[in-house]
N, C-alpha and C. Protein backbone atom coordinates (compact mmCIF):
# COMPACT_ATOMS: atom_id res chain seq x y z
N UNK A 1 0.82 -1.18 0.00
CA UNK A 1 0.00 0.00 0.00
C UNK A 1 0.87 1.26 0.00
N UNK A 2 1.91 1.56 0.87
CA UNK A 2 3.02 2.33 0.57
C UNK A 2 3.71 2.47 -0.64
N UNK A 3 3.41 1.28 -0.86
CA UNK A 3 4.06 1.42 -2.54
C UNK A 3 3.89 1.59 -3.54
N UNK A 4 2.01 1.24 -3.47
CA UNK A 4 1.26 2.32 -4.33
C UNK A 4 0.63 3.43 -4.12
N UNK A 5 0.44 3.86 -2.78
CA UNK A 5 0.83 5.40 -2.48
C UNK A 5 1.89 6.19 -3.16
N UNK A 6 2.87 5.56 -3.22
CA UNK A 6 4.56 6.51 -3.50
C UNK A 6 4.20 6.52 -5.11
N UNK A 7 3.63 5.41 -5.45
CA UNK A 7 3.93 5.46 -7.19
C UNK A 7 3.07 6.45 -7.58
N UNK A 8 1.98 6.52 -6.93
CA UNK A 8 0.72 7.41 -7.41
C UNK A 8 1.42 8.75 -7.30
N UNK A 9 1.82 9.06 -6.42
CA UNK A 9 2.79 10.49 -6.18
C UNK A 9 3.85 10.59 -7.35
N UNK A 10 4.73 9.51 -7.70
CA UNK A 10 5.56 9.32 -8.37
C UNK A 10 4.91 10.15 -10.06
N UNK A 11 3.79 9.04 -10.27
CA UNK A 11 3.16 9.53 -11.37
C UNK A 11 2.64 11.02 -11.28
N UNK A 12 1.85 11.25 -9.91
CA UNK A 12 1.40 12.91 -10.31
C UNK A 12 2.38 13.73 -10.43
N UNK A 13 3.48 13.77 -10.03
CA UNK A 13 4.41 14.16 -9.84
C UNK A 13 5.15 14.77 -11.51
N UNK A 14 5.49 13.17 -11.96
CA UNK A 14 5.98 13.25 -13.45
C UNK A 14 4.55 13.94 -14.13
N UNK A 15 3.66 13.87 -14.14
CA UNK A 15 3.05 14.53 -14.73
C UNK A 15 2.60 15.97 -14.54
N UNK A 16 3.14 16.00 -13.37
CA UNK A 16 2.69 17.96 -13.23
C UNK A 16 4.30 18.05 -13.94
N UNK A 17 5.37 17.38 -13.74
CA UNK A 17 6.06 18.34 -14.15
C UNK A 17 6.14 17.86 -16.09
N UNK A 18 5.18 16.68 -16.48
CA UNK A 18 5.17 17.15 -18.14
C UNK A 18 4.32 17.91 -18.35
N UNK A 19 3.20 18.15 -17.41
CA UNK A 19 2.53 19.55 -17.63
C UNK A 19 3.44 21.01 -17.87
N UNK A 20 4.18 20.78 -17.12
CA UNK A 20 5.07 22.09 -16.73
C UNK A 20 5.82 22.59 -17.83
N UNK A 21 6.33 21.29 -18.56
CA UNK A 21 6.90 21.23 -19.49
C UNK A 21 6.37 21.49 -20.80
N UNK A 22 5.32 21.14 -20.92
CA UNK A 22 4.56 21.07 -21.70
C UNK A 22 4.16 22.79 -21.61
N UNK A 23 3.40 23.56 -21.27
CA UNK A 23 2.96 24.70 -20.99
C UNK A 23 4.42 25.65 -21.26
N UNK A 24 5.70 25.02 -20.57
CA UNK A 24 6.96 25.88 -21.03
C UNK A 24 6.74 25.91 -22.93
N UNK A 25 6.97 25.01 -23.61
CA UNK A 25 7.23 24.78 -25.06
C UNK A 25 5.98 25.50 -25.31
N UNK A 26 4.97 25.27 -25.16
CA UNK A 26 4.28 26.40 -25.33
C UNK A 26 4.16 27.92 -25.96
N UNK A 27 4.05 28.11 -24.66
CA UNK A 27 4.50 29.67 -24.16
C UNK A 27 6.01 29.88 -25.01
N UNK A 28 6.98 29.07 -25.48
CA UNK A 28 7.64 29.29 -26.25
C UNK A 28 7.82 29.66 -27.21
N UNK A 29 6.96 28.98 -27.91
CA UNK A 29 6.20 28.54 -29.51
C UNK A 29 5.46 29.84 -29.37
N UNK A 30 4.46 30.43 -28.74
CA UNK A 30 3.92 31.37 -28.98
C UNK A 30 4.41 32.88 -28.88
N UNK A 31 5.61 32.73 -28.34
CA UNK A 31 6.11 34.22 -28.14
C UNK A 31 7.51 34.52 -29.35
N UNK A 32 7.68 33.12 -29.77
CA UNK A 32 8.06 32.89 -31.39
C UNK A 32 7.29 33.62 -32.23
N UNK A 33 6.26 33.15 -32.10
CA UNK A 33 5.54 33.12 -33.03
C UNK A 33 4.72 34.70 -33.19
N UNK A 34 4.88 35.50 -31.82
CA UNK A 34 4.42 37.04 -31.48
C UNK A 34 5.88 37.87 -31.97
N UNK A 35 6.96 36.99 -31.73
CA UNK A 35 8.41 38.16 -32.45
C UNK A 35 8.52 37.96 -33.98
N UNK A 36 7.81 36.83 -34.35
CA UNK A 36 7.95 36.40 -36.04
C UNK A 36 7.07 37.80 -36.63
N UNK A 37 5.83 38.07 -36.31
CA UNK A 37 4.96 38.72 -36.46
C UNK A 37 5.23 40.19 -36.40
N UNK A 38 5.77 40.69 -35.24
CA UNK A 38 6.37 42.17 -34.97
C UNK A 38 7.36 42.24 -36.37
N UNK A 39 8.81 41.46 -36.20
CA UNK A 39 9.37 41.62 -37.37
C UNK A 39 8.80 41.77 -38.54
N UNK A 40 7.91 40.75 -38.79
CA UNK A 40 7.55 41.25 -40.50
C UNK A 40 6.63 42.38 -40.26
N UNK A 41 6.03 42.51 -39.48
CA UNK A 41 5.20 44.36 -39.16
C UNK A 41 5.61 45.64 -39.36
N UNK A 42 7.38 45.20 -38.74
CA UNK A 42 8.44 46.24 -38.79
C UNK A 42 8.68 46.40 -40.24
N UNK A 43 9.00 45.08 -41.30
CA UNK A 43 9.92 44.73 -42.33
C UNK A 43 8.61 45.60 -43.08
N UNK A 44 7.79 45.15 -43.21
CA UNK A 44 6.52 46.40 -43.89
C UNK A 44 6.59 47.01 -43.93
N UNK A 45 6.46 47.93 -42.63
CA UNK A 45 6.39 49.52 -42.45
C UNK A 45 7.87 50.37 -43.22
N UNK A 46 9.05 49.84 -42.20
CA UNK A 46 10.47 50.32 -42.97
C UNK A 46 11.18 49.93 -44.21
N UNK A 47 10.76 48.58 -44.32
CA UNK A 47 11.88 48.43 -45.34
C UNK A 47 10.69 48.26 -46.87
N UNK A 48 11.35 48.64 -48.12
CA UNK A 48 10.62 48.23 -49.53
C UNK A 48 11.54 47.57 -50.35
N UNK A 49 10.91 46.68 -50.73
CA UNK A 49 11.64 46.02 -52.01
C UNK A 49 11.76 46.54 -52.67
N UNK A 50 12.59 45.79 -53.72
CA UNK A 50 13.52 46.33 -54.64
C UNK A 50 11.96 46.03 -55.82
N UNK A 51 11.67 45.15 -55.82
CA UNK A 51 10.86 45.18 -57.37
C UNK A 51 9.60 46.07 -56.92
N UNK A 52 9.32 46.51 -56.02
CA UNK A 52 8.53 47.84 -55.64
C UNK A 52 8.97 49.43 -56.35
N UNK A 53 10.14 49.40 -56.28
CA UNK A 53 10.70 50.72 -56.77
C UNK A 53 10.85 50.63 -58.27
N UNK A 54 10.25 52.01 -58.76
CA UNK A 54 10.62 52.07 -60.40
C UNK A 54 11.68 52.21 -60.64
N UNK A 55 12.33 51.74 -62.01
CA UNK A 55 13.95 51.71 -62.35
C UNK A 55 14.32 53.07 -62.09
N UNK A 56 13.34 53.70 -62.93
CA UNK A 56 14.06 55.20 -62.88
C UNK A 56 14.20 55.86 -61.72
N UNK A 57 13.38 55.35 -60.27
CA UNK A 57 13.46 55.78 -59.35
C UNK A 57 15.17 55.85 -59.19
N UNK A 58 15.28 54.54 -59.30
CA UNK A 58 16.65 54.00 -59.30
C UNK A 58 17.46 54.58 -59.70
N UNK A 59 17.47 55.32 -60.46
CA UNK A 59 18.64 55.70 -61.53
C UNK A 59 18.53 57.17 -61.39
N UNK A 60 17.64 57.96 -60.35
CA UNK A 60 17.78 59.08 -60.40
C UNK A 60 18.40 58.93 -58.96
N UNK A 61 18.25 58.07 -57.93
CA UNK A 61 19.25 58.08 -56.85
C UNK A 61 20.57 57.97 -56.81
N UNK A 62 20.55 57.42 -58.20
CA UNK A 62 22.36 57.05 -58.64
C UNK A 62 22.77 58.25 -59.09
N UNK A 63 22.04 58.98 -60.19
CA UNK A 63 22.16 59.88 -60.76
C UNK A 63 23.09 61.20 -59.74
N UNK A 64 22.63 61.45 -58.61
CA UNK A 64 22.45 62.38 -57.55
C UNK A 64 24.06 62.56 -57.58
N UNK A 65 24.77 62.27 -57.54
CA UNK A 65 26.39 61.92 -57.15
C UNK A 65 27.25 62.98 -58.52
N UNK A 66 27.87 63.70 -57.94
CA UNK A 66 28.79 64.84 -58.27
C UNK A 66 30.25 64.34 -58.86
N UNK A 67 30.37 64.49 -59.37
CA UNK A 67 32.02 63.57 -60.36
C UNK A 67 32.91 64.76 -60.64
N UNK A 68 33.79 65.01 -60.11
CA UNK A 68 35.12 65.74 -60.35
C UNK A 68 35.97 65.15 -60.97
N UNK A 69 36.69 65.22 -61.89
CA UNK A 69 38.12 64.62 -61.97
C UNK A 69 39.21 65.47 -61.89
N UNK A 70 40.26 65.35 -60.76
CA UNK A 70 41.37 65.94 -60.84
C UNK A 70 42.95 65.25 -60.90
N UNK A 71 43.69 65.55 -61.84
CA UNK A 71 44.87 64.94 -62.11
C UNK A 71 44.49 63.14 -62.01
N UNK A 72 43.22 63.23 -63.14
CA UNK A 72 42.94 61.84 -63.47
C UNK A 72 42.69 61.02 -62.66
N UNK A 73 41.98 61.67 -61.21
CA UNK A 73 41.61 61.05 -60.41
C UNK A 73 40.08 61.32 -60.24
N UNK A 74 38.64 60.47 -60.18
CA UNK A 74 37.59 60.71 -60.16
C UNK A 74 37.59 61.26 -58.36
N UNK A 75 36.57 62.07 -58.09
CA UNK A 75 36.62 62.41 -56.80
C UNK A 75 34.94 62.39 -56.99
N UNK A 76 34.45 61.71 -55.98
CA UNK A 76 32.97 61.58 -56.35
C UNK A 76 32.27 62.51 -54.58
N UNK A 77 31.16 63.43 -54.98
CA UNK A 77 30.54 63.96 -53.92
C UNK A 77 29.06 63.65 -54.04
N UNK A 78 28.52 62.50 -53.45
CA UNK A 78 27.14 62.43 -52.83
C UNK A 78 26.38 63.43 -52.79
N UNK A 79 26.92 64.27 -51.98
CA UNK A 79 26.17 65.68 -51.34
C UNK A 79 25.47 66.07 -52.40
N UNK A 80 24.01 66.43 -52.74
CA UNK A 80 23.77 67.18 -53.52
C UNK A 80 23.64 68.94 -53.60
N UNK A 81 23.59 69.01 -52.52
CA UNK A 81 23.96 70.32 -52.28
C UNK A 81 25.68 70.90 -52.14
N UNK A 82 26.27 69.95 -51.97
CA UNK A 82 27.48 70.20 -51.61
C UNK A 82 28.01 70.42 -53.18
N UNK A 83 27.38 69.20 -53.55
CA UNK A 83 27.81 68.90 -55.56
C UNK A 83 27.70 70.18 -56.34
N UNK A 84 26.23 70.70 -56.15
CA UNK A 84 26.19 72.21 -56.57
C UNK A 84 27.36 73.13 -56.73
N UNK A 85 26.94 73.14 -55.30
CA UNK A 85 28.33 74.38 -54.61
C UNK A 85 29.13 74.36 -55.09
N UNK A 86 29.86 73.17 -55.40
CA UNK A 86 31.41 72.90 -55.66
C UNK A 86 31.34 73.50 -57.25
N UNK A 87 30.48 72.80 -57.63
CA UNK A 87 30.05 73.55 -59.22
C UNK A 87 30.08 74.56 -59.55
N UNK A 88 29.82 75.98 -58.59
CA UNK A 88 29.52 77.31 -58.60
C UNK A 88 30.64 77.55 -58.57
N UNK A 89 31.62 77.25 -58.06
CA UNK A 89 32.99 77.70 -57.62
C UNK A 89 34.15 78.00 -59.07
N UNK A 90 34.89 78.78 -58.58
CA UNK A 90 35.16 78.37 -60.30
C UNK A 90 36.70 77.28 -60.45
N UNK A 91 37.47 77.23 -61.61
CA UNK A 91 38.09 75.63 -61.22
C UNK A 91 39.31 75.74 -60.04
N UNK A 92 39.74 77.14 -59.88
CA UNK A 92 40.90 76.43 -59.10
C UNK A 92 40.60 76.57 -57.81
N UNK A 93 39.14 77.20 -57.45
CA UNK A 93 38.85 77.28 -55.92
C UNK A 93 38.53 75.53 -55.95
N UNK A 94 37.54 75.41 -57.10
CA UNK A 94 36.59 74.10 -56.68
C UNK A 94 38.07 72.85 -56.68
N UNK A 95 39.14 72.77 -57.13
CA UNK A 95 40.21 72.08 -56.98
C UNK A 95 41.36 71.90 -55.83
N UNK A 96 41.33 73.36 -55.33
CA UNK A 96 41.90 73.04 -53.89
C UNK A 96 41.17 72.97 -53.31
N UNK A 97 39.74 73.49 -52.71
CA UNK A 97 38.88 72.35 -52.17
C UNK A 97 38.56 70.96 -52.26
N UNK A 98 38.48 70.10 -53.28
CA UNK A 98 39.27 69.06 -53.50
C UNK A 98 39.85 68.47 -53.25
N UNK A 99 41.46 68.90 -53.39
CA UNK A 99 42.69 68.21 -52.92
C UNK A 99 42.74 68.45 -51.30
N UNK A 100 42.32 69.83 -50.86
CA UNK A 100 42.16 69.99 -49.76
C UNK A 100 41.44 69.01 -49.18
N UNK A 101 40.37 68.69 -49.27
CA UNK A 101 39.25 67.62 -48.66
C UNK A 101 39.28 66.04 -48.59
N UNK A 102 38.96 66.23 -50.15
CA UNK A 102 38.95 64.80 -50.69
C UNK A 102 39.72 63.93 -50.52
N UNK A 103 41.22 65.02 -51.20
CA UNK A 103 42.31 64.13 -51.43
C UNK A 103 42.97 64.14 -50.08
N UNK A 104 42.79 64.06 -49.73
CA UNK A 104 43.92 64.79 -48.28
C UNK A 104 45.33 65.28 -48.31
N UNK A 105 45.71 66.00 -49.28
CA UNK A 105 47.04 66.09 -50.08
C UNK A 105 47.36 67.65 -48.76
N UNK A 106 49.02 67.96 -48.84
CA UNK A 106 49.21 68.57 -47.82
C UNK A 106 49.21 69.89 -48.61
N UNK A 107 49.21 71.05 -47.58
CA UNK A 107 49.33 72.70 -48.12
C UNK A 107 50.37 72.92 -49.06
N UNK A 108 51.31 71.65 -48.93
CA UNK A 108 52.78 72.49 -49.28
C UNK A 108 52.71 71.63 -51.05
N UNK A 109 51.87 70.49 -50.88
CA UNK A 109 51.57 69.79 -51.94
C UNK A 109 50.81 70.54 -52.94
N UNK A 110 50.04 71.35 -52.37
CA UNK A 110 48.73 71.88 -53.12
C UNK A 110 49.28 73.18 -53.76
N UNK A 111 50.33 73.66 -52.59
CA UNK A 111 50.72 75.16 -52.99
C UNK A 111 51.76 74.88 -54.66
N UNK A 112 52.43 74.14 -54.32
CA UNK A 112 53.71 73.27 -55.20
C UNK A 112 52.98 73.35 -56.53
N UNK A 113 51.57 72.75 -56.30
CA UNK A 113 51.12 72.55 -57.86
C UNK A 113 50.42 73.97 -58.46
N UNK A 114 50.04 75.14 -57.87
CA UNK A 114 49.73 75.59 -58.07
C UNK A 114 50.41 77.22 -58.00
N UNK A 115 51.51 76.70 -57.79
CA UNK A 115 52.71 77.61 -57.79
C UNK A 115 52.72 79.10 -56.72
N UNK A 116 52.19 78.93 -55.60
CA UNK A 116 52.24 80.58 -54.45
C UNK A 116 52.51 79.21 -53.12
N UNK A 117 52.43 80.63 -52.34
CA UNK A 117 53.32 80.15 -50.98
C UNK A 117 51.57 79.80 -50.32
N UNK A 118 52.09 78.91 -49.17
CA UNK A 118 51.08 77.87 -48.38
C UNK A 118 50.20 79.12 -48.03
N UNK A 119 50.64 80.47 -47.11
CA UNK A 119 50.47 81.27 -47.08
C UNK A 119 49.08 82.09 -48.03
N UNK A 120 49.49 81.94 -49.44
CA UNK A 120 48.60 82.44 -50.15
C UNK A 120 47.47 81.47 -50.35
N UNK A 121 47.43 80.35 -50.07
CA UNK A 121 47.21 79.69 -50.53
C UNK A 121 46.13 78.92 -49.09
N UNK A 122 46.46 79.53 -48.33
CA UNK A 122 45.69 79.53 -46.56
C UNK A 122 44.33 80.30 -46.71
N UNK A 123 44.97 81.24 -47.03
CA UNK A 123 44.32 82.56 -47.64
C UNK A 123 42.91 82.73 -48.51
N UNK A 124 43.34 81.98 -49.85
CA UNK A 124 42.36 81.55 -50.75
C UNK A 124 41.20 80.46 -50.23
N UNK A 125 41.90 79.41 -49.26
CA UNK A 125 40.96 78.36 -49.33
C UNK A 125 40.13 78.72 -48.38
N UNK A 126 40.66 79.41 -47.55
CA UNK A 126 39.30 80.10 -46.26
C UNK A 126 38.87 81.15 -47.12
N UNK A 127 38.56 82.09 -47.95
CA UNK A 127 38.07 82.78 -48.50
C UNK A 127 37.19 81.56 -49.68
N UNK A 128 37.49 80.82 -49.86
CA UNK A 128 36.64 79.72 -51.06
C UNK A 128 35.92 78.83 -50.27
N UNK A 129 36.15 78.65 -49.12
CA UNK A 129 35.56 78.26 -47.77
C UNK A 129 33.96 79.03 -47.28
N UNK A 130 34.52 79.97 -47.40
CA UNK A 130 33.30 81.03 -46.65
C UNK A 130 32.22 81.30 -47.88
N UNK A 131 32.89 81.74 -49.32
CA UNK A 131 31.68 81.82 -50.05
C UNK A 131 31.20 80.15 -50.43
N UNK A 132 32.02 78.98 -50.19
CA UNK A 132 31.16 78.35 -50.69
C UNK A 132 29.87 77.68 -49.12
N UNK A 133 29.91 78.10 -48.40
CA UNK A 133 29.16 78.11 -47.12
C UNK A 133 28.24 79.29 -47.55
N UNK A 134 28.18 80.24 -47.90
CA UNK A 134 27.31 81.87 -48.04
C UNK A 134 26.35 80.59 -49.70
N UNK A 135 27.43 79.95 -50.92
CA UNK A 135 26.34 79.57 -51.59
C UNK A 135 25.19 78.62 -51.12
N UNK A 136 26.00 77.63 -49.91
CA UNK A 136 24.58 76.71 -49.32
C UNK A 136 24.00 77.24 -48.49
N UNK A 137 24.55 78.37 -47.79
CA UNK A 137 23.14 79.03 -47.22
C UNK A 137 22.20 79.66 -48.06
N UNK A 138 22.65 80.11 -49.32
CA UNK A 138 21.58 81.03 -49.95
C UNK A 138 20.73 79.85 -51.09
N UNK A 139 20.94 78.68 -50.81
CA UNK A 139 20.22 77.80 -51.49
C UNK A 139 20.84 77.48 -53.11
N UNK A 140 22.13 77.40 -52.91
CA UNK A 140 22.69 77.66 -54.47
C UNK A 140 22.97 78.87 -55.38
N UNK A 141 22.83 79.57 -54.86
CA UNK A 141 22.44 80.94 -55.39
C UNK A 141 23.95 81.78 -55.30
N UNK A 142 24.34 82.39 -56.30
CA UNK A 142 26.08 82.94 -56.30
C UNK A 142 25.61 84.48 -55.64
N UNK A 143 24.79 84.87 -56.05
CA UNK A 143 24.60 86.24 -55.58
C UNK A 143 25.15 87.37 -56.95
N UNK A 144 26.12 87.79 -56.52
CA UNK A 144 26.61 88.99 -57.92
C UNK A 144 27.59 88.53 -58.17
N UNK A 145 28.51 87.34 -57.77
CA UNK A 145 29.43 86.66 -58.53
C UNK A 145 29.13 85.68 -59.80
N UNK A 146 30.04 86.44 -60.94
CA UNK A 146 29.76 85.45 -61.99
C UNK A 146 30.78 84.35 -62.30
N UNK A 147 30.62 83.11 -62.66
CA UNK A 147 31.50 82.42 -63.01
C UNK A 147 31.82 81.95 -64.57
């Protein structure tokens, strides 16, 4: 009788805890199955496919990108406002800005090719500095400078 007392315990026992177990996998499976759901909710809202977008959409985002070449080197600017600017400038500001920036080439490099002292040449690029900051504030716009 003790011994089928103990087993009976034995059994409720194993079975509350495959209940337990059971109810864990569960509750597993379903909170899977609540983060599967959020994600693709998210993947909707933020992200779009590619065969959603028109080509040309495409090709005018590519388009956007500013192409310099200096001493046969492409120097490419994203910026579309920046791309402008640089445009307005005329070539030898928009070139030591450039080498200044882009290239990371030194004062004494830049001065060398363009024959004045670092000095003059300090001079110019903070002055090609400031109007090309005055053209993106004024929205592209040169003002009474012609190029």
């Amino acid at each position: 009788m003790l011994k089928n007392c103990k087993q009976k315990k034995d059994e409720e026992w194993k079975k509350h805890k495959q209940h337990t177990f059971d109810t864990f996998c569960k509750r597993i499976i379903r909170n899977e199955l609540v983060d599967f759901y959020r994600e693709l909710k998210r993947q909707r809202t933020n992200e779009v496919s590619l065969t959603h977008i028109k080509e040309q959409q495409l090709f005018n985002e590519i388009s956007d990108d500013y192409i310099f070449v200096l001493n046969d080197i492409e120097v490419v600017v994203r910026d579309s406002l920046l791309g402008e600017a640089l445009e307005k400038l005329s070539d030898r500001e928009r070139k030591i800005i450039l080498l200044s920036y882009f290239l990371d080439l030194s004062d004494v490099e830049i001065a060398s090719e363009f024959e004045m002292s670092t000095r003059k040449l300090n001079r110019l690029r903070h002055k090609t500095l400031v109007e090309l900051k005055k053209i993106i504030k004024d929205g592209g716009s040169l003002g009474e400078r012609e190029t």
